[in-house]
PDB file of N, CA and C in Angstrom:
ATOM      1  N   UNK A   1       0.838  -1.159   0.000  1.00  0.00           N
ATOM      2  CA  UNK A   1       0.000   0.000   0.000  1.00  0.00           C
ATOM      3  C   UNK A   1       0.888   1.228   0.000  1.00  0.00           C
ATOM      4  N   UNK A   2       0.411   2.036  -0.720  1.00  0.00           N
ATOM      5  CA  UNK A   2       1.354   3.435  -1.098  1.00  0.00           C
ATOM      6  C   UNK A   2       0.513   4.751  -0.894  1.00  0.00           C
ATOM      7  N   UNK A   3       0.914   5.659   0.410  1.00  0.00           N
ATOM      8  CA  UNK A   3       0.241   6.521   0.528  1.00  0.00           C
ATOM      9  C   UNK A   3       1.072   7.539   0.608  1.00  0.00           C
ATOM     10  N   UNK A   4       0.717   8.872  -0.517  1.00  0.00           N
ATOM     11  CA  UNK A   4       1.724   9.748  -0.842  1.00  0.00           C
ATOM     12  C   UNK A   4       1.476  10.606  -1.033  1.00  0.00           C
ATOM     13  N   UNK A   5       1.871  12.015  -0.323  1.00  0.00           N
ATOM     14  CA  UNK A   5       1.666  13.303  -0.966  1.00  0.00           C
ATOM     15  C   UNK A   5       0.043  13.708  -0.304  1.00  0.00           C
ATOM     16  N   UNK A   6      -0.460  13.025   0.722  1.00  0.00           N
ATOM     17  CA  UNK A   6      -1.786  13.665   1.162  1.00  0.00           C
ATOM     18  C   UNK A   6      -1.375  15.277   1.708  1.00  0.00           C
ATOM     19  N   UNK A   7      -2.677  15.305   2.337  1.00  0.00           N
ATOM     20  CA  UNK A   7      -2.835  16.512   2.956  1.00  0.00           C
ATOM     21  C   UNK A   7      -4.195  16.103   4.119  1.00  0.00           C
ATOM     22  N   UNK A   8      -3.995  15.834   5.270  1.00  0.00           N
ATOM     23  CA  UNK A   8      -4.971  15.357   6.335  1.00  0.00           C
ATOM     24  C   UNK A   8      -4.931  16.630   7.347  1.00  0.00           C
ATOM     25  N   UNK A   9      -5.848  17.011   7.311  1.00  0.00           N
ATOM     26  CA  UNK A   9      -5.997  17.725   8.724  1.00  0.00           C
ATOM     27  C   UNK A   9      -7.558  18.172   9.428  1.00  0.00           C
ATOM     28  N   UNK A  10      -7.747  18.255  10.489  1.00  0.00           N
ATOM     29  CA  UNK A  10      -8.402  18.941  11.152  1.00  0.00           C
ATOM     30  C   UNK A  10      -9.522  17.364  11.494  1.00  0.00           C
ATOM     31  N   UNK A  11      -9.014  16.279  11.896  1.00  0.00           N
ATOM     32  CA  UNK A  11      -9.283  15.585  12.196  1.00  0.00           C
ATOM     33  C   UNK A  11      -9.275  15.698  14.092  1.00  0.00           C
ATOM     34  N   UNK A  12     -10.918  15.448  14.826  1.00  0.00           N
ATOM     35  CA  UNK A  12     -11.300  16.055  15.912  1.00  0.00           C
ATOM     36  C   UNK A  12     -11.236  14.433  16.461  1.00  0.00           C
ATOM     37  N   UNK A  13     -10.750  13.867  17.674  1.00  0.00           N
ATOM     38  CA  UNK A  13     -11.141  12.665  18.785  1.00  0.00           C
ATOM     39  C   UNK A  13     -10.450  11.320  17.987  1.00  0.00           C
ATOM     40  N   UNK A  14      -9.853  11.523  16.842  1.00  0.00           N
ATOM     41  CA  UNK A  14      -9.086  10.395  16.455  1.00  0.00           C
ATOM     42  C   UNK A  14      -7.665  10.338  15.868  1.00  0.00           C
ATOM     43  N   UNK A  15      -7.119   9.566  15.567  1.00  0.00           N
ATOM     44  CA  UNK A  15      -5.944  10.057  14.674  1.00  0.00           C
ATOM     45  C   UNK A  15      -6.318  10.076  13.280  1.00  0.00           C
ATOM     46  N   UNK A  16      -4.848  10.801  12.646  1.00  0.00           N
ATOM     47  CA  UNK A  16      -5.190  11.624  11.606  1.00  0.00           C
ATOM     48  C   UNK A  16      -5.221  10.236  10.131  1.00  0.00           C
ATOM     49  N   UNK A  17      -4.134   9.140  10.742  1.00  0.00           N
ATOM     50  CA  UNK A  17      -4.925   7.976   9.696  1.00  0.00           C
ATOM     51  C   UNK A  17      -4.247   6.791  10.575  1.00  0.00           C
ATOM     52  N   UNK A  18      -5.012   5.974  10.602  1.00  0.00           N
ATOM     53  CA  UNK A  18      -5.066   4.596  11.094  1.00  0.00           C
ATOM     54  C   UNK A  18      -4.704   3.510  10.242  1.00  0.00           C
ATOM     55  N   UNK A  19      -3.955   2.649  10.293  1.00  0.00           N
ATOM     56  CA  UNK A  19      -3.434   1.801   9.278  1.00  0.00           C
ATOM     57  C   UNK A  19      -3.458   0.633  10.085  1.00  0.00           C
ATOM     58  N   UNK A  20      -4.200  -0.915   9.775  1.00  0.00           N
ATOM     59  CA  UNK A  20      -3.799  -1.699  10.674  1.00  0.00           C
ATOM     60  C   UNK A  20      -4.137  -3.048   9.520  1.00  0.00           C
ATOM     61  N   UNK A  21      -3.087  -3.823   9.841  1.00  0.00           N
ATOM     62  CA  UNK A  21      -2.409  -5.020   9.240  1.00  0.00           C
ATOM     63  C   UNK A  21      -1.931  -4.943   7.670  1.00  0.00           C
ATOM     64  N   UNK A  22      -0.865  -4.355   7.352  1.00  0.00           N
ATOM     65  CA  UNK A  22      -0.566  -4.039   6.358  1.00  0.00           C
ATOM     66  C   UNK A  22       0.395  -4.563   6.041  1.00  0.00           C
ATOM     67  N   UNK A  23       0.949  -5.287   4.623  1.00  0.00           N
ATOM     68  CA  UNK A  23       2.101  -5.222   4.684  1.00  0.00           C
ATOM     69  C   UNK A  23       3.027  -4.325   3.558  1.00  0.00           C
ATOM     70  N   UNK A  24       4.270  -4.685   3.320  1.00  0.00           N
ATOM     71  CA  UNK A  24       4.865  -3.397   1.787  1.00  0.00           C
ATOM     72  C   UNK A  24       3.889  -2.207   2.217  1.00  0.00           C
ATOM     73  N   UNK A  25       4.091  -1.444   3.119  1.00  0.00           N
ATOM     74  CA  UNK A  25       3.623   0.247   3.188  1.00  0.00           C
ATOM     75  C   UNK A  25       4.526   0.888   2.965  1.00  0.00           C
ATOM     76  N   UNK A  26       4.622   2.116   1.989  1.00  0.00           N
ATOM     77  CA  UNK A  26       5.252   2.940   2.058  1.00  0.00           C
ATOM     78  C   UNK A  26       4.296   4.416   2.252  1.00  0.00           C
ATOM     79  N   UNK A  27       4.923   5.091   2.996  1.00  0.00           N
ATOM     80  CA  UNK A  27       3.756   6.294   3.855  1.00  0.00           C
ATOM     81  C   UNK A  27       4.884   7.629   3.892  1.00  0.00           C
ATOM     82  N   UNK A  28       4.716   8.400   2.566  1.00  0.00           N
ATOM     83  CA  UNK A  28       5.816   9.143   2.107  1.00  0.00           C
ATOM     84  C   UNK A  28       5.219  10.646   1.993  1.00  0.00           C
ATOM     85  N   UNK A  29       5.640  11.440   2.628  1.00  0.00           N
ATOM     86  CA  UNK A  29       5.786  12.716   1.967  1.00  0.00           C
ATOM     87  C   UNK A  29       4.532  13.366   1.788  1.00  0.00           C
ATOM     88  N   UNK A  30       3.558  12.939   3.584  1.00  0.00           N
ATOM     89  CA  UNK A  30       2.085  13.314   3.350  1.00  0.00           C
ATOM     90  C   UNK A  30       2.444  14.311   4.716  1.00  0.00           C
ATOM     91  N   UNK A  31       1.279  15.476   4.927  1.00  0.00           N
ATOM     92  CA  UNK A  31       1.607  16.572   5.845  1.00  0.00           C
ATOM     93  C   UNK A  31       0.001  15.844   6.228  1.00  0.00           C
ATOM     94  N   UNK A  32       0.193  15.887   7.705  1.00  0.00           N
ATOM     95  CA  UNK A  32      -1.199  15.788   8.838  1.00  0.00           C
ATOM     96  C   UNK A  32      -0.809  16.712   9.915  1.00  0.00           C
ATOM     97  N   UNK A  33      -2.003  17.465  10.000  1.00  0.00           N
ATOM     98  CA  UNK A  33      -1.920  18.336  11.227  1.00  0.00           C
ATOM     99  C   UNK A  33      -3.362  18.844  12.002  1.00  0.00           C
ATOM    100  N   UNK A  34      -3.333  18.832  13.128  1.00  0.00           N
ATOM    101  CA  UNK A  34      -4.578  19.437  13.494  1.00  0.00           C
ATOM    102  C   UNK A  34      -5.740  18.410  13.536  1.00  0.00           C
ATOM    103  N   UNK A  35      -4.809  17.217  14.378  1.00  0.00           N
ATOM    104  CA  UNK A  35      -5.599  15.867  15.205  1.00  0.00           C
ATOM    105  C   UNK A  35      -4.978  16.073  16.768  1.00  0.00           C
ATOM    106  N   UNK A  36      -5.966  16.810  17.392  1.00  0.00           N
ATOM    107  CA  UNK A  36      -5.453  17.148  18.793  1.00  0.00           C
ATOM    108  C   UNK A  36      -5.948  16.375  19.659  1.00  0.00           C
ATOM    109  N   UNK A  37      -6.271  14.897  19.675  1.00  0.00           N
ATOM    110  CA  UNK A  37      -6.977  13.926  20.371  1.00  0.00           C
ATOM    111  C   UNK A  37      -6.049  12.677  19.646  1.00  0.00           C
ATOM    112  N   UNK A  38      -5.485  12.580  19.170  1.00  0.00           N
ATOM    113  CA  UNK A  38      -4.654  11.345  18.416  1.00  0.00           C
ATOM    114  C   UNK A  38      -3.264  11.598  17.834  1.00  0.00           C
ATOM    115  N   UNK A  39      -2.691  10.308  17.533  1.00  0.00           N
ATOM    116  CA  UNK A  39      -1.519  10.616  16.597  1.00  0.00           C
ATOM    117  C   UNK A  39      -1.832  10.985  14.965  1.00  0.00           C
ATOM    118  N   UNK A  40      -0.780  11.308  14.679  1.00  0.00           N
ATOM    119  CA  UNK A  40      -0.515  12.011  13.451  1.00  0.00           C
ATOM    120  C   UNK A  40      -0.899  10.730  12.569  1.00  0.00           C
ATOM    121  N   UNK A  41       0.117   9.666  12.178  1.00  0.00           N
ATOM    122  CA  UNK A  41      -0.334   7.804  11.973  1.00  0.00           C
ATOM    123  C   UNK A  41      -0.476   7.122  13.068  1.00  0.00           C
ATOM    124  N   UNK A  42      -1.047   5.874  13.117  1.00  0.00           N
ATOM    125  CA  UNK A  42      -0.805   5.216  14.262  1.00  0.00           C
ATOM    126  C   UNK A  42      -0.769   3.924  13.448  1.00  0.00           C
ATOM    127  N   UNK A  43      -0.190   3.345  13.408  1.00  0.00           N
ATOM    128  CA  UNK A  43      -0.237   1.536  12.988  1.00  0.00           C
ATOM    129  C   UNK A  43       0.054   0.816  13.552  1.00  0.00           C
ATOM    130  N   UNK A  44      -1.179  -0.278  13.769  1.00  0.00           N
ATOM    131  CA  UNK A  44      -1.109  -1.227  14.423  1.00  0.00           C
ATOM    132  C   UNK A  44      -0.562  -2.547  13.829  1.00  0.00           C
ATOM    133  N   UNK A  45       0.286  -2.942  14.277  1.00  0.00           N
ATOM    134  CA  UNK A  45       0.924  -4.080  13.623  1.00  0.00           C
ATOM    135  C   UNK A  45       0.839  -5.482  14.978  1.00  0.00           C
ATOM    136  N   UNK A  46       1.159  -6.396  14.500  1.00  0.00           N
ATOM    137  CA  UNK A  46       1.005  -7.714  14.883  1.00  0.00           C
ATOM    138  C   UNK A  46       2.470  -8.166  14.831  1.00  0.00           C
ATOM    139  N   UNK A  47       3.105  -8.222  15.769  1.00  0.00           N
ATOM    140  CA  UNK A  47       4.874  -8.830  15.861  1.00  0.00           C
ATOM    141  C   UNK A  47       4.334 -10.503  16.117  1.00  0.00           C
ATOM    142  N   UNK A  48       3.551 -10.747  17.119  1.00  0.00           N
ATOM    143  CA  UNK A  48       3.256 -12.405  17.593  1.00  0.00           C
ATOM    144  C   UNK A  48       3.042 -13.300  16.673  1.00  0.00           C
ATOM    145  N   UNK A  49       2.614 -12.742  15.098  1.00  0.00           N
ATOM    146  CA  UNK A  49       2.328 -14.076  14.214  1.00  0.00           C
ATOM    147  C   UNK A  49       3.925 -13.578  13.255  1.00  0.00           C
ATOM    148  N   UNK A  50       4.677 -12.556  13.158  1.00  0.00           N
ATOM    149  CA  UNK A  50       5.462 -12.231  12.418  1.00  0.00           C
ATOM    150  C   UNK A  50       5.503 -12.456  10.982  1.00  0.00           C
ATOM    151  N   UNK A  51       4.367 -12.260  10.619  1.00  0.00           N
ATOM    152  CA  UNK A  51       3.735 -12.105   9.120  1.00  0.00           C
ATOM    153  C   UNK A  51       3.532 -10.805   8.739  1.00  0.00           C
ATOM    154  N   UNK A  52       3.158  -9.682   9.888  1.00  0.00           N
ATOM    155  CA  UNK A  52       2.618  -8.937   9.414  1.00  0.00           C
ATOM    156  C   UNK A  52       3.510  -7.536   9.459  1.00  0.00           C
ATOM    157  N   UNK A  53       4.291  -7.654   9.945  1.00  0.00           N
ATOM    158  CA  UNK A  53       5.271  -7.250  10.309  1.00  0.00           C
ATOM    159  C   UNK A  53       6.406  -6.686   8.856  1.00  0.00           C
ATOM    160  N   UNK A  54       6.456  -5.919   7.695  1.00  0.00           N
ATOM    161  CA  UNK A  54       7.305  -6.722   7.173  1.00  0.00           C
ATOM    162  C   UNK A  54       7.252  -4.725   5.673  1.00  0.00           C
ATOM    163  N   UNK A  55       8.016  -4.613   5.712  1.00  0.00           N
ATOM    164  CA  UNK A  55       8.850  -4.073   4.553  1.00  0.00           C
ATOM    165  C   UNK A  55       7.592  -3.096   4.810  1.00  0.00           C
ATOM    166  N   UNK A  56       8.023  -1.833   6.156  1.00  0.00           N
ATOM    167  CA  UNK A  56       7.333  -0.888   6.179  1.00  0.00           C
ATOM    168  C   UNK A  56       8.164   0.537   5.884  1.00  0.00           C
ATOM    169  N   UNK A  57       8.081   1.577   5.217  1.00  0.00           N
ATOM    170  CA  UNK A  57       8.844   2.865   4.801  1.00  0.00           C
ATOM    171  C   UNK A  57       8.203   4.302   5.152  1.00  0.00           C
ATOM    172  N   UNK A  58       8.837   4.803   6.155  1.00  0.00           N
ATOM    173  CA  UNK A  58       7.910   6.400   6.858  1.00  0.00           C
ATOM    174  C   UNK A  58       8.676   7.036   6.624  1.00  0.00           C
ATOM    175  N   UNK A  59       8.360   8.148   5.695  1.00  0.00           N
ATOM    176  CA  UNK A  59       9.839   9.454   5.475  1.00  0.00           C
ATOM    177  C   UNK A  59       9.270  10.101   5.064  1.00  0.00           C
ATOM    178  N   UNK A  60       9.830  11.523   5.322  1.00  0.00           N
ATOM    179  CA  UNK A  60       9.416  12.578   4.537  1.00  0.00           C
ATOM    180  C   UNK A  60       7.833  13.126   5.083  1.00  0.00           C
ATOM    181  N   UNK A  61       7.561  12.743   5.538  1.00  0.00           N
ATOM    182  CA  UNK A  61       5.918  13.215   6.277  1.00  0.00           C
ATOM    183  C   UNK A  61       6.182  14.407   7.722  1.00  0.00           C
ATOM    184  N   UNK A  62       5.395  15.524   7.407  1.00  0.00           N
ATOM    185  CA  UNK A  62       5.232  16.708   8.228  1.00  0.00           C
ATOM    186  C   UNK A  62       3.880  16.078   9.201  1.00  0.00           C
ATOM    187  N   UNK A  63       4.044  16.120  10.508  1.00  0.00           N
ATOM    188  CA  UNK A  63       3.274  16.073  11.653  1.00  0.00           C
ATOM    189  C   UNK A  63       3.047  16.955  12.144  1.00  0.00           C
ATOM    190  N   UNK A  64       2.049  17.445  12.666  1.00  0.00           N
ATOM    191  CA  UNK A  64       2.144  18.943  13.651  1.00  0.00           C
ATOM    192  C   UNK A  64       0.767  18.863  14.396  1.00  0.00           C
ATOM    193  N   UNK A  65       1.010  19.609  15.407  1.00  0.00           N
ATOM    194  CA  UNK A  65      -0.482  19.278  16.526  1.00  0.00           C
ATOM    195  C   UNK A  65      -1.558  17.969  16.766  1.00  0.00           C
ATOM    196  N   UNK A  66      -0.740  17.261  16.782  1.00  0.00           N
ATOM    197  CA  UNK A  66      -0.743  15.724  17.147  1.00  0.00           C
ATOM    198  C   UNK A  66      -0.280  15.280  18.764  1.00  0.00           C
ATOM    199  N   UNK A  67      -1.185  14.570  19.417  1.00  0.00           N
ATOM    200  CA  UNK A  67      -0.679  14.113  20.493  1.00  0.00           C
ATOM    201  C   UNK A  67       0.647  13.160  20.627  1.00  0.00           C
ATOM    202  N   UNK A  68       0.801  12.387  19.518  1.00  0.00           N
ATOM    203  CA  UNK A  68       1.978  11.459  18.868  1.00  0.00           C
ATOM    204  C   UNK A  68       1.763  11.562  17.531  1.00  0.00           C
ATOM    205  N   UNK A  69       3.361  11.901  17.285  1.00  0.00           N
ATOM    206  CA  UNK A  69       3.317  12.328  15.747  1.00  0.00           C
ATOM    207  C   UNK A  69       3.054  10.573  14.882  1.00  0.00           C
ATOM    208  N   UNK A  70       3.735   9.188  15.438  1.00  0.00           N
ATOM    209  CA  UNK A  70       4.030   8.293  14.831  1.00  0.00           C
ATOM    210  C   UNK A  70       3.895   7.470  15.474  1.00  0.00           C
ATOM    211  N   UNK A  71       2.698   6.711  15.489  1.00  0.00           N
ATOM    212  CA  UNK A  71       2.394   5.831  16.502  1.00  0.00           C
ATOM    213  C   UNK A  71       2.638   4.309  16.296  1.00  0.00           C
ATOM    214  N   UNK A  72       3.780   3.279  16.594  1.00  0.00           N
ATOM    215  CA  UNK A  72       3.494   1.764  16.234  1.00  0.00           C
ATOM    216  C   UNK A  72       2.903   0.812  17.063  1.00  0.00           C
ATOM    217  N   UNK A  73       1.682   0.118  17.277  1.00  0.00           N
ATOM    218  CA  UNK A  73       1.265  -0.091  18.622  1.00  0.00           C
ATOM    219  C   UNK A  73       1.105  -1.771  18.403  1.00  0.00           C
ATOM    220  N   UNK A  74       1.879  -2.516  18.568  1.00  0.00           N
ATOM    221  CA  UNK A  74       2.011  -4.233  18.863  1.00  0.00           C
ATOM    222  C   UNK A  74       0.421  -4.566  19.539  1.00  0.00           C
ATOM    223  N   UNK A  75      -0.400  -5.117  18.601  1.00  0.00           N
ATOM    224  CA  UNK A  75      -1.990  -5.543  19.074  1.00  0.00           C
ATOM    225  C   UNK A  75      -1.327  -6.922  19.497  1.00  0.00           C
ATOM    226  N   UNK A  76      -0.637  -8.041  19.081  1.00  0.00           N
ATOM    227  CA  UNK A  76      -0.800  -9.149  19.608  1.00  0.00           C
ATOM    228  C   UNK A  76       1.023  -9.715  20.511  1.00  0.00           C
ATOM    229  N   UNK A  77       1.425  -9.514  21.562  1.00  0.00           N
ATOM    230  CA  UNK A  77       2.674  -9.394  21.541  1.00  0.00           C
ATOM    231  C   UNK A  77       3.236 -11.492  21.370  1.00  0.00           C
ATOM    232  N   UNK A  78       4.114 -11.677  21.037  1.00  0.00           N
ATOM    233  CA  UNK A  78       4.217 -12.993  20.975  1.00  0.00           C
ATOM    234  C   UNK A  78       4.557 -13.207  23.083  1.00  0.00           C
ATOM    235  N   UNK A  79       3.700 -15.030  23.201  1.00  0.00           N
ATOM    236  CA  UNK A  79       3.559 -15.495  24.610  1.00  0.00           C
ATOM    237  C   UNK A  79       4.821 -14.747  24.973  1.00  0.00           C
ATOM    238  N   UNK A  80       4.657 -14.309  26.767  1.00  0.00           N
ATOM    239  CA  UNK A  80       5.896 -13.950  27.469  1.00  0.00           C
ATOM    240  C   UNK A  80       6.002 -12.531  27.439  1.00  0.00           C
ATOM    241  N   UNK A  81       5.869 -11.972  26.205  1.00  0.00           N
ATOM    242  CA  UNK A  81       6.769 -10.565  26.050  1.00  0.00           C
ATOM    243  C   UNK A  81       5.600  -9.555  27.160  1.00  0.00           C
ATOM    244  N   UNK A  82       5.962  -8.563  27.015  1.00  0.00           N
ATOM    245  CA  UNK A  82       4.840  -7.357  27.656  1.00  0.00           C
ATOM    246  C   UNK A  82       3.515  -7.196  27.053  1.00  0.00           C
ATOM    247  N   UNK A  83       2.337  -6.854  27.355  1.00  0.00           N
ATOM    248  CA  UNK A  83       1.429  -6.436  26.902  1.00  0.00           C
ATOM    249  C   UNK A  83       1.181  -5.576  25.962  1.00  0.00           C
ATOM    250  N   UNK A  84       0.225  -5.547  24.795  1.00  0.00           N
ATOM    251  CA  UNK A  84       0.292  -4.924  23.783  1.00  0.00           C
ATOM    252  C   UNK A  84       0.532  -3.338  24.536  1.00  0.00           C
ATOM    253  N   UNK A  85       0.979  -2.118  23.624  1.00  0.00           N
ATOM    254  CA  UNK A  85       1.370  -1.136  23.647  1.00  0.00           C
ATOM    255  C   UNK A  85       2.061  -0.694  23.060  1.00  0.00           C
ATOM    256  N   UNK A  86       2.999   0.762  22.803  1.00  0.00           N
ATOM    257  CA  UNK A  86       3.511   1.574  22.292  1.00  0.00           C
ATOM    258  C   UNK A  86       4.554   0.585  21.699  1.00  0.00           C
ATOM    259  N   UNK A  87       5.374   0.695  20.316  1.00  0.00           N
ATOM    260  CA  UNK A  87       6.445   0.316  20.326  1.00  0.00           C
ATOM    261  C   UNK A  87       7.774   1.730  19.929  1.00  0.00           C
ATOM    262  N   UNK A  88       7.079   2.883  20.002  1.00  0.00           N
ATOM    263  CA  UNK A  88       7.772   3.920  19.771  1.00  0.00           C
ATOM    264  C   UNK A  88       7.678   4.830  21.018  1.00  0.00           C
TER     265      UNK A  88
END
C-alpha cells in the first residue's frame, strides 16, 4: 500500500490515519496536522504471528499538533513478552 503526498488535517477525537495489518507500506511525503486527540499515523501491527510485520517505509511526512506524531502499537505481543502497547 502506497500513501503519498496527502494533505490530512483537522481531524477532531481520532488520529489523523489509522493503518492496521498491512504489509509493503510505504507512507511518504504526506503533511497531517490538526488531530489534537490522536496521533498524526498510528499503525497497528502484529509482531506475535510475524507475518505482518514486514517491509514498512515512513519518510518525509510533516506532523504537527498531534498528540503522537508516529504511533506503532504491537496488538498481539508474541507469549511472554509485555502487553500490547507503544512500540515507539
Amino acid at each position: 500500500m502506497c500513501l503519498e503526498g496527502n494533505y490530512i488535517h483537522d481531524i477532531d477525537g481520532q488520529s489523523g490515519v489509522y493503518i492496521d495489518y498491512v504489509k509493503n507500506l510505504i507512507f511518504a511525503n504526506n503533511r497531517i496536522r490538526n488531530c489534537p486527540w490522536g496521533a498524526g499515523l498510528k499503525c497497528q501491527i502484529v509482531t506475535g504471528t510475524q507475518d505482518w510485520v514486514d517491509n514498512y517505509a515512513i519518510t518525509g511526512n510533516i506532523i504537527e499538533n498531534t498528540i503522537e506524531g508516529i504511533l506503532l502499537l504491537d496488538a498481539d505481543p508474541l507469549p511472554g513478552n509485555p502487553p500490547p502497547g507503544p512500540l515507539l
